[in-house]
N, C-alpha and C. Protein backbone atom coordinates (compact mmCIF):
# COMPACT_ATOMS: atom_id res chain seq x y z
N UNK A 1 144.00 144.35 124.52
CA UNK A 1 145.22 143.59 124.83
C UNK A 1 145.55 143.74 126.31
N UNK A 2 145.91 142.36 126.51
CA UNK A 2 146.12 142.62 128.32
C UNK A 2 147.28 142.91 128.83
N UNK A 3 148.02 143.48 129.94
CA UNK A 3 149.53 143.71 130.63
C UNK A 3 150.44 142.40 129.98
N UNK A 4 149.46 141.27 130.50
CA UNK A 4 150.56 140.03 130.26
C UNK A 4 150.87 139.97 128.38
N UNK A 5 149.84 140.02 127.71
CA UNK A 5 150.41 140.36 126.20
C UNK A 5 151.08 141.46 125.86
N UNK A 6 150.81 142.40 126.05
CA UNK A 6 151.81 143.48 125.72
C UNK A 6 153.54 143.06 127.06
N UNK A 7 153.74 142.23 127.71
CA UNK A 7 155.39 142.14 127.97
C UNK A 7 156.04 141.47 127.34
N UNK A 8 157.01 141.85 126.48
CA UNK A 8 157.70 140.64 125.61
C UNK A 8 158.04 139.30 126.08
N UNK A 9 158.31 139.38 127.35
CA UNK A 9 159.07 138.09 128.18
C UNK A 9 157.82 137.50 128.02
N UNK A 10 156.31 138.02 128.34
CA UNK A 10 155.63 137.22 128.32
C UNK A 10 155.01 136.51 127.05
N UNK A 11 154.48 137.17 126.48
CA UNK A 11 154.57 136.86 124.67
C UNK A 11 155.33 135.89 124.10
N UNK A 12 156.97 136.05 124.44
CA UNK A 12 157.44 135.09 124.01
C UNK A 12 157.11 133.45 124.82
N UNK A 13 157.19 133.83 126.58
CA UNK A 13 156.50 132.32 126.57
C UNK A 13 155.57 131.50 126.25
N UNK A 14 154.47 132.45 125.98
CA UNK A 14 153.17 132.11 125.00
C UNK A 14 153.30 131.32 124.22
N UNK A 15 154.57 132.20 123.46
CA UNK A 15 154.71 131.49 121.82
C UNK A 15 155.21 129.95 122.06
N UNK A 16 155.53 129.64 123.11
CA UNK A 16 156.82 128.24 123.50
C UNK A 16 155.48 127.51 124.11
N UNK A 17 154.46 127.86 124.15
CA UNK A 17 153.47 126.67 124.93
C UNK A 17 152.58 125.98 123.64
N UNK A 18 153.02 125.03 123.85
CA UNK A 18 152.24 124.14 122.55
C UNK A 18 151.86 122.86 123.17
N UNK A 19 150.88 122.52 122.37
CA UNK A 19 149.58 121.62 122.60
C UNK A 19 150.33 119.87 122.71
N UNK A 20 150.80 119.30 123.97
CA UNK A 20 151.17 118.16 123.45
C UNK A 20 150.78 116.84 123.50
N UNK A 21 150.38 116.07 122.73
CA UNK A 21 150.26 114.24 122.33
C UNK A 21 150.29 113.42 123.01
N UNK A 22 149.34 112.48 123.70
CA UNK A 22 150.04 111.77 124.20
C UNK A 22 149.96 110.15 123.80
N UNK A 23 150.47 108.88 124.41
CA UNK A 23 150.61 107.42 123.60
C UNK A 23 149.18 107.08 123.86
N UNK A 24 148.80 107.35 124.86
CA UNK A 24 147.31 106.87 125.67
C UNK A 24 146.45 107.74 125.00
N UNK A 25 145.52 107.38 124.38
CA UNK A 25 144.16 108.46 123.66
C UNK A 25 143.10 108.11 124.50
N UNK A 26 142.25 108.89 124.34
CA UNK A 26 140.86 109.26 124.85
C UNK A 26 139.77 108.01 124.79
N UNK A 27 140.43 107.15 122.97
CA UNK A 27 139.37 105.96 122.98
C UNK A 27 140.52 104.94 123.76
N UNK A 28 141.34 104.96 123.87
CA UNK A 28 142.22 104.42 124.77
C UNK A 28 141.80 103.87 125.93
N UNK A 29 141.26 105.30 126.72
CA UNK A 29 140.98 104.97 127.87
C UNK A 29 139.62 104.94 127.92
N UNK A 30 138.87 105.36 126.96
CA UNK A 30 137.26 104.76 126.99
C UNK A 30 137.07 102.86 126.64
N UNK A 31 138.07 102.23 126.29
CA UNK A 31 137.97 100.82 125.82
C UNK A 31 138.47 100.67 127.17
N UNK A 32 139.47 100.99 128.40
CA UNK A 32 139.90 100.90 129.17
C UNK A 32 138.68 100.49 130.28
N UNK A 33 138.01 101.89 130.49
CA UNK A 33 136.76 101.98 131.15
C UNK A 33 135.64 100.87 130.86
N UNK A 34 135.18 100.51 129.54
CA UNK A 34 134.52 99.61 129.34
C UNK A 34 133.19 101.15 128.91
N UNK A 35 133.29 102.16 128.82
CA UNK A 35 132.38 102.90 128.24
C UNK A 35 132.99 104.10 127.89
N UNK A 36 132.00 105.14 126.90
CA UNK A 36 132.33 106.47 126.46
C UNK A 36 132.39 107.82 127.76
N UNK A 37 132.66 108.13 127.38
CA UNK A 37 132.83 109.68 128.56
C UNK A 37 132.06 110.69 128.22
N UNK A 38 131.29 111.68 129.20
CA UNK A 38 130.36 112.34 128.66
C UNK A 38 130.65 113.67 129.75
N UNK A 39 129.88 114.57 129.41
CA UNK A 39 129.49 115.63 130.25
C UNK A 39 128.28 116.12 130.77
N UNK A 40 127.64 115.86 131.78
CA UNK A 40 126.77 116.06 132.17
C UNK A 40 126.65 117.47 133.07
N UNK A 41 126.02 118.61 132.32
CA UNK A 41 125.77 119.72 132.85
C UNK A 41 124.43 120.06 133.35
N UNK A 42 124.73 120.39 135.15
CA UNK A 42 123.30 120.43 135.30
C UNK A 42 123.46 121.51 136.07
N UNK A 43 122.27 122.48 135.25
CA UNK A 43 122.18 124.25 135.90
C UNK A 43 121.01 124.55 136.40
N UNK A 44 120.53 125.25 137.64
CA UNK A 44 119.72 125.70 137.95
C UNK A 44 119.11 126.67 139.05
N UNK A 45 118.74 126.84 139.51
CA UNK A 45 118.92 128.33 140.87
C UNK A 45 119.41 127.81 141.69
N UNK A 46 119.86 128.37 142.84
CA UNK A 46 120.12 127.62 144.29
C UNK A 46 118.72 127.44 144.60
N UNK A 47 119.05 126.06 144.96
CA UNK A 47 118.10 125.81 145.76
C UNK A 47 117.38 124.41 145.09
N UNK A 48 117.65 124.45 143.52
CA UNK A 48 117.05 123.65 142.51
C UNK A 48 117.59 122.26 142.75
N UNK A 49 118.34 121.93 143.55
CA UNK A 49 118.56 120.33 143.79
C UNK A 49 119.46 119.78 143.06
N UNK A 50 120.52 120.53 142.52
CA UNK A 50 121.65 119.75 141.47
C UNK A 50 122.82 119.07 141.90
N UNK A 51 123.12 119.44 143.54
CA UNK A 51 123.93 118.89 144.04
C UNK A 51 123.47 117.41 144.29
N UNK A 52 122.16 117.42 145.36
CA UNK A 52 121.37 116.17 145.79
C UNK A 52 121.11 115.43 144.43
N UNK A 53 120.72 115.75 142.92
CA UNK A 53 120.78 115.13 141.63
C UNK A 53 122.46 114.60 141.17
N UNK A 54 122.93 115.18 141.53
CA UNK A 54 124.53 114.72 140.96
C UNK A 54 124.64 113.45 141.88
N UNK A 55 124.40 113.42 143.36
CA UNK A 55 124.74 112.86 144.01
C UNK A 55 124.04 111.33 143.70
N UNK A 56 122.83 111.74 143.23
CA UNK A 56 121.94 110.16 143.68
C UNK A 56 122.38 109.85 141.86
N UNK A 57 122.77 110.70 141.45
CA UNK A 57 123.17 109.98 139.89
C UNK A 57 124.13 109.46 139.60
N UNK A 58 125.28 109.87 140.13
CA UNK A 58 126.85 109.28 140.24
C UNK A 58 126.54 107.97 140.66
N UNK A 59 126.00 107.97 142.14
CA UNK A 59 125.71 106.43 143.07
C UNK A 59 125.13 105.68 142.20
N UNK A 60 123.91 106.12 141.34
CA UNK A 60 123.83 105.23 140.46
C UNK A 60 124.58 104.73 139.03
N UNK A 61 125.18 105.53 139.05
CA UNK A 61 125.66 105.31 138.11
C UNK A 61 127.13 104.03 138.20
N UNK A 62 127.62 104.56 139.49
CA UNK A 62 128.85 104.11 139.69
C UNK A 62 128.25 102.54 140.04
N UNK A 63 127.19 102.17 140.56
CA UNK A 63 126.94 100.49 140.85
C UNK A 63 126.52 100.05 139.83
N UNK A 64 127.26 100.74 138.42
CA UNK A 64 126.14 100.20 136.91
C UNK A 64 127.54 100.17 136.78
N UNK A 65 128.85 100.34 137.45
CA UNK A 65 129.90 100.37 136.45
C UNK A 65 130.36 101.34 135.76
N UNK A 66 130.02 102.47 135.52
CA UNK A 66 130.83 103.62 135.20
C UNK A 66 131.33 104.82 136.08
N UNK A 67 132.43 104.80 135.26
CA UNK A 67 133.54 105.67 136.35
C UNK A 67 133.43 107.03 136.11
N UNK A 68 132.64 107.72 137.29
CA UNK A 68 132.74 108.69 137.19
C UNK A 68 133.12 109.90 138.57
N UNK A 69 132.83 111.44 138.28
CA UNK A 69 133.28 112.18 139.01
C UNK A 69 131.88 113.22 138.93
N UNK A 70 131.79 113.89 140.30
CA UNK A 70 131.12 115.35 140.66
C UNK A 70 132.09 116.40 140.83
N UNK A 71 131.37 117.30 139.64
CA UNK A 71 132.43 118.56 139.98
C UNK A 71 131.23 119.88 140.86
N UNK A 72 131.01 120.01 141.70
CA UNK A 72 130.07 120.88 142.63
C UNK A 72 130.57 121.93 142.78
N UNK A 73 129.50 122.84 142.74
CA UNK A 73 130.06 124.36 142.95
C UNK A 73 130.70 124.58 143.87
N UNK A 74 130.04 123.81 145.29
CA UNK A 74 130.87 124.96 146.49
C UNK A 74 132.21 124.06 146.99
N UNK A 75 132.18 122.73 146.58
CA UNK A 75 133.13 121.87 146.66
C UNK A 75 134.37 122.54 145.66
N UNK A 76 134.22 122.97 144.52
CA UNK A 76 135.42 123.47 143.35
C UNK A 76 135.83 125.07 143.70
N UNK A 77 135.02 125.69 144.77
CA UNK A 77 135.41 127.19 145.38
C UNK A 77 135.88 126.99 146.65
N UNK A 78 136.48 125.87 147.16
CA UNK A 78 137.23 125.03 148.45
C UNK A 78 138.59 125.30 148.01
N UNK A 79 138.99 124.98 146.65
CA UNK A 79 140.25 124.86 146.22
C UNK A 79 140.86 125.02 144.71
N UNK A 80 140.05 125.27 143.73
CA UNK A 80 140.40 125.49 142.17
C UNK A 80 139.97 126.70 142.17
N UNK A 81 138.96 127.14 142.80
CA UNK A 81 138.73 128.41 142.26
C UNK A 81 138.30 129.26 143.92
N UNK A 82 139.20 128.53 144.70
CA UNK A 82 139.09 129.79 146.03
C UNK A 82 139.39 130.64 145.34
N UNK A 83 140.16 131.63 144.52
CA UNK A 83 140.67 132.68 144.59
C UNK A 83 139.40 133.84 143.82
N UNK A 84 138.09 133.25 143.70
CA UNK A 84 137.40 134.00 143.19
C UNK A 84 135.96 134.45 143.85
N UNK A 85 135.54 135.58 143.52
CA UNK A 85 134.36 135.69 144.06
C UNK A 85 133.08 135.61 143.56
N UNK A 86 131.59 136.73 143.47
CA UNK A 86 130.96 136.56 143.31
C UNK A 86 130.48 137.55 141.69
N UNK A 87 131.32 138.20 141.81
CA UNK A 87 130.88 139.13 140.24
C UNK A 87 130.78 138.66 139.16
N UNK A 88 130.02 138.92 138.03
CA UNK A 88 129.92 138.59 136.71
C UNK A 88 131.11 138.55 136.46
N UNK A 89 132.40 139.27 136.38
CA UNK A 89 133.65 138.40 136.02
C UNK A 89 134.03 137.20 136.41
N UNK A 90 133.98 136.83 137.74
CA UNK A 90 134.67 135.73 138.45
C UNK A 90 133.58 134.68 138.19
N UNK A 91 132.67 134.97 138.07
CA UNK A 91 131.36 133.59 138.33
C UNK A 91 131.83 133.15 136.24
N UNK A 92 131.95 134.01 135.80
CA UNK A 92 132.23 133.69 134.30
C UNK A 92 133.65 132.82 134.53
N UNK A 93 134.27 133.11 135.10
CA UNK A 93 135.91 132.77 135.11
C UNK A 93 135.82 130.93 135.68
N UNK A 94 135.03 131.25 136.30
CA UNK A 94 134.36 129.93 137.23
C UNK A 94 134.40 129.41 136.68
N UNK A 95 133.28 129.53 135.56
CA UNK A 95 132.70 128.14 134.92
C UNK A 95 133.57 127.92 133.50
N UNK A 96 134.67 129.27 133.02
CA UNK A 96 135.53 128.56 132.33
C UNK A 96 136.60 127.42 132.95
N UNK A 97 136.85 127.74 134.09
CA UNK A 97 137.78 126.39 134.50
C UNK A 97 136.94 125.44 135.06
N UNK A 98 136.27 125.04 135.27
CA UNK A 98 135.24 124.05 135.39
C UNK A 98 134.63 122.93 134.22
N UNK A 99 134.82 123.84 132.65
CA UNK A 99 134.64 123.48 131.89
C UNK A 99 135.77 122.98 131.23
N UNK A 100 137.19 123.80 131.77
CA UNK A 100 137.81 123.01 131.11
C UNK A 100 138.81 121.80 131.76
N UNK A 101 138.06 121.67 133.28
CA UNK A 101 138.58 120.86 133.69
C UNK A 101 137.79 119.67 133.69
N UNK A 102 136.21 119.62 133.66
CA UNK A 102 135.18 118.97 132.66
C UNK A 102 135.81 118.14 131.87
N UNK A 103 136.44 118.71 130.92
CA UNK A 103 137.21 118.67 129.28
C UNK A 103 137.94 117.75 129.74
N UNK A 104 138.79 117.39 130.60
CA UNK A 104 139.75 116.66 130.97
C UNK A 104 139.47 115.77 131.78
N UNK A 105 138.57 115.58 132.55
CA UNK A 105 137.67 114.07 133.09
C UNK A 105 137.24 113.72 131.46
N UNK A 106 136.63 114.29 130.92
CA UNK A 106 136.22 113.50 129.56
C UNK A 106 137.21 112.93 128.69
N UNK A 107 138.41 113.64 128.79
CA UNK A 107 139.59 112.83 128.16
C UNK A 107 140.11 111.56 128.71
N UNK A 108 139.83 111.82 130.16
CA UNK A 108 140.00 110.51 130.48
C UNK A 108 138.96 109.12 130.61
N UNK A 109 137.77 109.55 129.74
CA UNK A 109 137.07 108.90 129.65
C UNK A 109 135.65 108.55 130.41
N UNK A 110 135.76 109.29 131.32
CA UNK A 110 135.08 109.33 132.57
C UNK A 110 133.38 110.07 132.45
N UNK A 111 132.57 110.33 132.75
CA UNK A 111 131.29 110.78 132.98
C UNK A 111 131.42 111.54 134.13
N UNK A 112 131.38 112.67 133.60
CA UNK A 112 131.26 114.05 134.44
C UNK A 112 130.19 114.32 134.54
N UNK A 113 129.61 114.79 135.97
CA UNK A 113 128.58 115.45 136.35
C UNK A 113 128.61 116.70 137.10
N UNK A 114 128.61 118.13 136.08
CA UNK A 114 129.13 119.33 136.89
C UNK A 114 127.38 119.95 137.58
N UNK A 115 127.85 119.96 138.60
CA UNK A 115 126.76 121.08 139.28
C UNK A 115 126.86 121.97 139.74
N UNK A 116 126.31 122.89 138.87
CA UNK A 116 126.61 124.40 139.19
C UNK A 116 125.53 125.58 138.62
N UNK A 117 125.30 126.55 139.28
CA UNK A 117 124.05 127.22 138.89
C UNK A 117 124.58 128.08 137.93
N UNK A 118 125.69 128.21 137.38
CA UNK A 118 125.84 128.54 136.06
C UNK A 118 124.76 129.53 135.55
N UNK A 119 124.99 130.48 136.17
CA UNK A 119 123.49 131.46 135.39
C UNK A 119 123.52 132.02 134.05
N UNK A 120 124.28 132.18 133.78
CA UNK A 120 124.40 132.87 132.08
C UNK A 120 124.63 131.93 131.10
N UNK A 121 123.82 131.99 130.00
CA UNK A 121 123.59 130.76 129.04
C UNK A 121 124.77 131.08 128.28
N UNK A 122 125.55 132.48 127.98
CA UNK A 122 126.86 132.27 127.45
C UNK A 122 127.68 131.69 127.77
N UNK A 123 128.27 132.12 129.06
CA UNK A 123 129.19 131.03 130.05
C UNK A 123 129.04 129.65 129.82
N UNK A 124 127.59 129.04 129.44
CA UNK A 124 127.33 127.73 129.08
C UNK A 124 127.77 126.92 127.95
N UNK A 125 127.71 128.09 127.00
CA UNK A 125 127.52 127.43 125.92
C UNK A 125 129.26 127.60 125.64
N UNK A 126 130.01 128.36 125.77
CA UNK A 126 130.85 128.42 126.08
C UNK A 126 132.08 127.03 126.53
N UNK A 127 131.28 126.68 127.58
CA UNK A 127 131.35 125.12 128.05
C UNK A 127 131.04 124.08 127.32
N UNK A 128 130.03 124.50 126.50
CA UNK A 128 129.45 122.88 125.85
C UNK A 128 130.55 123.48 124.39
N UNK A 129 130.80 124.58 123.83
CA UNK A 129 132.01 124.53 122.29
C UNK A 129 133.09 124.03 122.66
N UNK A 130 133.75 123.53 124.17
CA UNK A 130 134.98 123.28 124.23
C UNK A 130 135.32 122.25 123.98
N UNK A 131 134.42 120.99 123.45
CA UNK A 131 133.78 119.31 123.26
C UNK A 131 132.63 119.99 122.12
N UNK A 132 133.34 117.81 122.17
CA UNK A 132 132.46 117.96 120.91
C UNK A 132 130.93 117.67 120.63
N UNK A 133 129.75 117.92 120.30
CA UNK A 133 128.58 118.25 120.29
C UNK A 133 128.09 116.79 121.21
N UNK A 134 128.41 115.74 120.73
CA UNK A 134 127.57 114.54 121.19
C UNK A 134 128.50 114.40 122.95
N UNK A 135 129.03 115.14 122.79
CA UNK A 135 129.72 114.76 124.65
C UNK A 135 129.74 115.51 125.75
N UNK A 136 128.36 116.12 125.48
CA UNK A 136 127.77 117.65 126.34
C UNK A 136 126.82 117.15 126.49
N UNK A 137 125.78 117.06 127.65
CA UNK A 137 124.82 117.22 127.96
C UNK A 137 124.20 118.08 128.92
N UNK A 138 123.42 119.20 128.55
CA UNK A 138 122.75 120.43 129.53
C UNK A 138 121.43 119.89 130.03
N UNK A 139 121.36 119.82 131.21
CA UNK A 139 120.52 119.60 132.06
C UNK A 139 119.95 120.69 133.07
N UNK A 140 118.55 121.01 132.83
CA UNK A 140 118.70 122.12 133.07
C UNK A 140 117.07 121.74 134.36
N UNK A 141 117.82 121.73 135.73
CA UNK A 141 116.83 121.58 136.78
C UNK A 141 115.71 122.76 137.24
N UNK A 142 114.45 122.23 136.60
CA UNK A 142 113.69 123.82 136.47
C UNK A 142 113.15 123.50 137.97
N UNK A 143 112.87 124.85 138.30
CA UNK A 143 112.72 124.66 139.92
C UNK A 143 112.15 126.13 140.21
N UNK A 144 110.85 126.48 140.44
CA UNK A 144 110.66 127.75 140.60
C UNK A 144 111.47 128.46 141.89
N UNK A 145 111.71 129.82 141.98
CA UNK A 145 112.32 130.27 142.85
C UNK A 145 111.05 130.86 144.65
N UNK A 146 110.18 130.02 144.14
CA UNK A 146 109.18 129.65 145.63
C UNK A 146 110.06 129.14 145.86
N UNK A 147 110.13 127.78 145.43
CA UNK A 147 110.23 126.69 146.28
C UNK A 147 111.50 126.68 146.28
N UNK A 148 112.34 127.48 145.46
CA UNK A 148 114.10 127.51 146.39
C UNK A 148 113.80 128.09 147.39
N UNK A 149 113.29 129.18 147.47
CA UNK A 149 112.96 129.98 148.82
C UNK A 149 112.70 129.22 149.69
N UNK A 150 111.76 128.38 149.71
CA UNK A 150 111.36 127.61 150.55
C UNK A 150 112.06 126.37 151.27
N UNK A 151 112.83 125.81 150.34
CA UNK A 151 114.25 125.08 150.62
C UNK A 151 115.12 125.87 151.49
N UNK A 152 115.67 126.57 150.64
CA UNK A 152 116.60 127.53 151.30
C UNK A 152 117.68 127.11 152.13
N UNK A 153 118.54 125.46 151.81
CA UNK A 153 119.04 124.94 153.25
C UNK A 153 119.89 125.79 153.72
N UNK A 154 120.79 126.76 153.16
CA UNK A 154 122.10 127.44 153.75
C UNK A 154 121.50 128.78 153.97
N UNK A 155 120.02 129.24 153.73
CA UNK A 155 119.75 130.65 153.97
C UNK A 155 120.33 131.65 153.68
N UNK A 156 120.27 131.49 152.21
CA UNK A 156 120.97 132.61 151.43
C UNK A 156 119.84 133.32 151.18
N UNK A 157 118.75 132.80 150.54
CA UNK A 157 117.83 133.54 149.89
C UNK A 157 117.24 134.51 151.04
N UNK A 158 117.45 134.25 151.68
CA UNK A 158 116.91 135.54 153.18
C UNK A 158 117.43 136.48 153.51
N UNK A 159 119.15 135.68 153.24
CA UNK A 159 119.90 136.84 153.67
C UNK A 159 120.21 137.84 152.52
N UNK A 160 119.92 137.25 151.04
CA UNK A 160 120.06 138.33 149.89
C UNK A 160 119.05 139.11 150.02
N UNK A 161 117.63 138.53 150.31
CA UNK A 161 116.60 139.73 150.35
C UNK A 161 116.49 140.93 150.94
N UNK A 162 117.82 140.55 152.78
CA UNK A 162 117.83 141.87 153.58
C UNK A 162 119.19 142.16 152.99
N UNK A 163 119.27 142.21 151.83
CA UNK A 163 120.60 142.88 151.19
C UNK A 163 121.76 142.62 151.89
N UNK A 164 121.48 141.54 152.31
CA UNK A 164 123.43 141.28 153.67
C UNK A 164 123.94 140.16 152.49
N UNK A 165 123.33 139.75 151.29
CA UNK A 165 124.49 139.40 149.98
C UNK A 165 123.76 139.58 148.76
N UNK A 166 124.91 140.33 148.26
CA UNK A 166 125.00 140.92 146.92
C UNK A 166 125.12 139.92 145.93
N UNK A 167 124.38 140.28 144.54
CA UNK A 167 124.81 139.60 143.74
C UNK A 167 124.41 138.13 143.72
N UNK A 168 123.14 138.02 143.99
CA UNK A 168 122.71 136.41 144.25
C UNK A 168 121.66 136.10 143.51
N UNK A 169 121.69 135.00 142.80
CA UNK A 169 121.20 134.47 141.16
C UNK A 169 119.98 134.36 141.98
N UNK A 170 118.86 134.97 141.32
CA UNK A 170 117.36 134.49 142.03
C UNK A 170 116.83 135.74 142.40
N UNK A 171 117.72 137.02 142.72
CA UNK A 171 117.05 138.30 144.02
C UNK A 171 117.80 139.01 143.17
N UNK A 172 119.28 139.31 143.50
CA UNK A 172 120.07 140.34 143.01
C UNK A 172 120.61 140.02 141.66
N UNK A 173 120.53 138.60 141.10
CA UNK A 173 121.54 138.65 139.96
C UNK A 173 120.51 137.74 139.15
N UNK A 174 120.65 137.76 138.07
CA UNK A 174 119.89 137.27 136.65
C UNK A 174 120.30 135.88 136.93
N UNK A 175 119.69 134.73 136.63
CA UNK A 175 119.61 133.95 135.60
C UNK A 175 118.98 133.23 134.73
N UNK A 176 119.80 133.18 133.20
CA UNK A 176 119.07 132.56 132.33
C UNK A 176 118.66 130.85 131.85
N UNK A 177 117.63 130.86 131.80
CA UNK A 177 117.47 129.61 131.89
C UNK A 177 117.88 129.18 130.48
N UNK A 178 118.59 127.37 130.22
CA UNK A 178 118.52 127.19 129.02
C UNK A 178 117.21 127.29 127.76
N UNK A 179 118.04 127.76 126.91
CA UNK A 179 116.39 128.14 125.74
C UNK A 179 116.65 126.60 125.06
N UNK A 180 117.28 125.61 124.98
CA UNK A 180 117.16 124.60 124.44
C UNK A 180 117.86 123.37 124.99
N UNK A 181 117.62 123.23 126.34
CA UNK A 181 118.21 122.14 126.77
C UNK A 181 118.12 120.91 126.44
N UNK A 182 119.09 119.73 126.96
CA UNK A 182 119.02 118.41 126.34
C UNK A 182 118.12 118.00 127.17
N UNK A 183 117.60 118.32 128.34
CA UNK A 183 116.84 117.37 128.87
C UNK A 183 116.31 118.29 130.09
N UNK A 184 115.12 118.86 130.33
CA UNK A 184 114.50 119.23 131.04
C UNK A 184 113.75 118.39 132.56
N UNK A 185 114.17 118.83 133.89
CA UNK A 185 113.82 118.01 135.16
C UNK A 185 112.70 118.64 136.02
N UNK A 186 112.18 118.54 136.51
CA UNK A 186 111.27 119.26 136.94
C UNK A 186 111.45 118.63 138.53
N UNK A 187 112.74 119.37 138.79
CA UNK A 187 113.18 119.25 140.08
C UNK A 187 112.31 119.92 141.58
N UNK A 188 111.53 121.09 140.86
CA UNK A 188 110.73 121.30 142.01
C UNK A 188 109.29 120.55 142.60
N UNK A 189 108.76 119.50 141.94
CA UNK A 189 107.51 119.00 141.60
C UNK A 189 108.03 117.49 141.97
N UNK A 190 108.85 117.11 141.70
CA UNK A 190 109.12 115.53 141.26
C UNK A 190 110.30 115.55 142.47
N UNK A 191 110.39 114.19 142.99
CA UNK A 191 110.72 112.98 143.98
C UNK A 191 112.77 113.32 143.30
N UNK A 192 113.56 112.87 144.19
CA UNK A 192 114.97 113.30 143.43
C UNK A 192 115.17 111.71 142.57
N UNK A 193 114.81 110.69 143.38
CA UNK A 193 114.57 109.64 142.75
C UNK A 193 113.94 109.07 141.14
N UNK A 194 113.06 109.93 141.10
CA UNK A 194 112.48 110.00 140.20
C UNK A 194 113.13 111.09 138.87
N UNK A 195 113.55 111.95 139.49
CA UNK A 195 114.99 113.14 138.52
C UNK A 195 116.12 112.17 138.10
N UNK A 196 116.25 111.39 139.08
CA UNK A 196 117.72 110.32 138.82
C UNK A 196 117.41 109.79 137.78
N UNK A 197 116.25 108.97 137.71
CA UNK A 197 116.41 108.09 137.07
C UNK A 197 115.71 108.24 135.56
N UNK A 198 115.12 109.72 135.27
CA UNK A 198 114.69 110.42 133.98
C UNK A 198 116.17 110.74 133.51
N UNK A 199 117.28 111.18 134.30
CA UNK A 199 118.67 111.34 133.43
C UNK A 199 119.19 110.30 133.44
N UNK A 200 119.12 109.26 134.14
CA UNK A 200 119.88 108.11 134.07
C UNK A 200 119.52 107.31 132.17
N UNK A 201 117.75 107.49 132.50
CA UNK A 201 117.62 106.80 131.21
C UNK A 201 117.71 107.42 129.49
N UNK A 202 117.67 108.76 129.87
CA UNK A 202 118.14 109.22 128.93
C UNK A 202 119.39 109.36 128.75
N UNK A 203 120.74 109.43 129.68
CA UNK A 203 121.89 108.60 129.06
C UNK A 203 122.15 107.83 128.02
N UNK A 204 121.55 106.67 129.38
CA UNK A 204 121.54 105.96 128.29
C UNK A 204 120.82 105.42 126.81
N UNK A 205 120.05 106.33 126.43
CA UNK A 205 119.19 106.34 125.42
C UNK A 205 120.31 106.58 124.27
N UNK A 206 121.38 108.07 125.07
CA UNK A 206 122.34 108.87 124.51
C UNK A 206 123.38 108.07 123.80
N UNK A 207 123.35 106.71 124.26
CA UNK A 207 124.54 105.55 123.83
C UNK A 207 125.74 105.24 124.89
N UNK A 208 125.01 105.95 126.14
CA UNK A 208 126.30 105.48 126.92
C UNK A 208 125.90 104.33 127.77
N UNK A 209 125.85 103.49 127.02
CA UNK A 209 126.34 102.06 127.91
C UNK A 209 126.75 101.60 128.78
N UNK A 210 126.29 100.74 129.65
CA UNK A 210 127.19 100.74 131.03
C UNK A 210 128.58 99.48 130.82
N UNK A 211 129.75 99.60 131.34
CA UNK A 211 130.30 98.24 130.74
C UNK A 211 129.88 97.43 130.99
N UNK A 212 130.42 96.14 130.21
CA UNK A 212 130.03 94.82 130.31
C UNK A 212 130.65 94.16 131.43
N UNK A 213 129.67 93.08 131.95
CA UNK A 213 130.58 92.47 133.33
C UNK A 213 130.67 91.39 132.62
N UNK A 214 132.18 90.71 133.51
CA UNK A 214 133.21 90.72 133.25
C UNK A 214 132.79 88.71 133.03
């Protein structure tokens, strides 16, 4: 039990926060949009190309007509989650508000594309129980950690090796790759063009439709 549960003042405001309704629903604003809303989760080392994949996938996506958003790691530690750092607590804490702010582009109908190296497959899955099964998609950019090395655009991986940063997914810190992803990229081998448009078409394989013009 934490400080804030054990203070009565606080407990009781707990008890006063309830879940509320609103006139506008979710298929509301998916008939609005002219399509369904999804989540597109794409995890993989630094270095694995998920930002440059979000990017050329949105663009495409958005000249097909659907409205969507990038939620990027170092873009969402600018301002939702400055206040955190790099430890297995905070990197967990991360990707719960990420997910559940995910949760809420999808309410509004929208096609989310989070990129984030998300290293722990709990933290993930975590993300994908907060929605419902068909409105998750894990994308999981396999990318050996050569060729992040070899990328390397911000030169982290150099500077974790001479130990000047701690705690870095690839050298100092674990991560697990998905054991059953929806869709496997082979981001280190293959063209980004060519990554785009293997998730693009499995989208839409998924049933998400682009709207109809007009």
């Amino acid at each position: 039990m934490t400080d804030r549960q054990k203070d009565p003042a606080q407990a009781f405001l707990s008890a006063q926060v309830m879940w509320q309704t609103y006139s506008v629903t979710r298929q509301d604003r998916e008939r609005h949009n002219g399509h369904k809303g999804a989540i597109v989760w794409l995890t993989g080392l630094p270095g694995s190309g998920k930002t440059t994949l979000a990017r050329t996938v949105e663009l495409r996506l958005h000249h097909m007509g659907f409205h969507t958003i990038v939620l990027d790691g170092d873009n969402v530690r600018h301002g939702l989650c400055a206040d955190l750092g790099f430890s297995a607590q905070d990197r967990n804490e991360n990707i719960r508000r990420i997910g559940q702010t995910a949760k809420l582009f999808l309410e509004a109908g929208m096609i989310v594309i989070v990129a984030f190296v998300s290293p722990l497959r709990k933290a993930r899955d975590e993300a994908r129980s907060a929605v419902a099964a068909e409105d998750f998609f894990e994308i999981y950019c396999n990318c050996p950690v050569s060729t992040c090395k070899k990328r390397d655009p911000k030169g982290l991986y150099a500077q974790a090796e001479k130990g000047l940063i701690t705690d870095f997914t690839g050298i100092s810190s674990p991560y697990e790759p998905p054991l059953a992803p929806d869709l496997v990229l082979r981001t280190g081998a293959e063209p980004v063009d060519q990554s785009a448009q293997q998730l693009i078409d499995y989208l839409l394989n998924q049933g998400l439709k682009p709207p109809k013009s007009p």
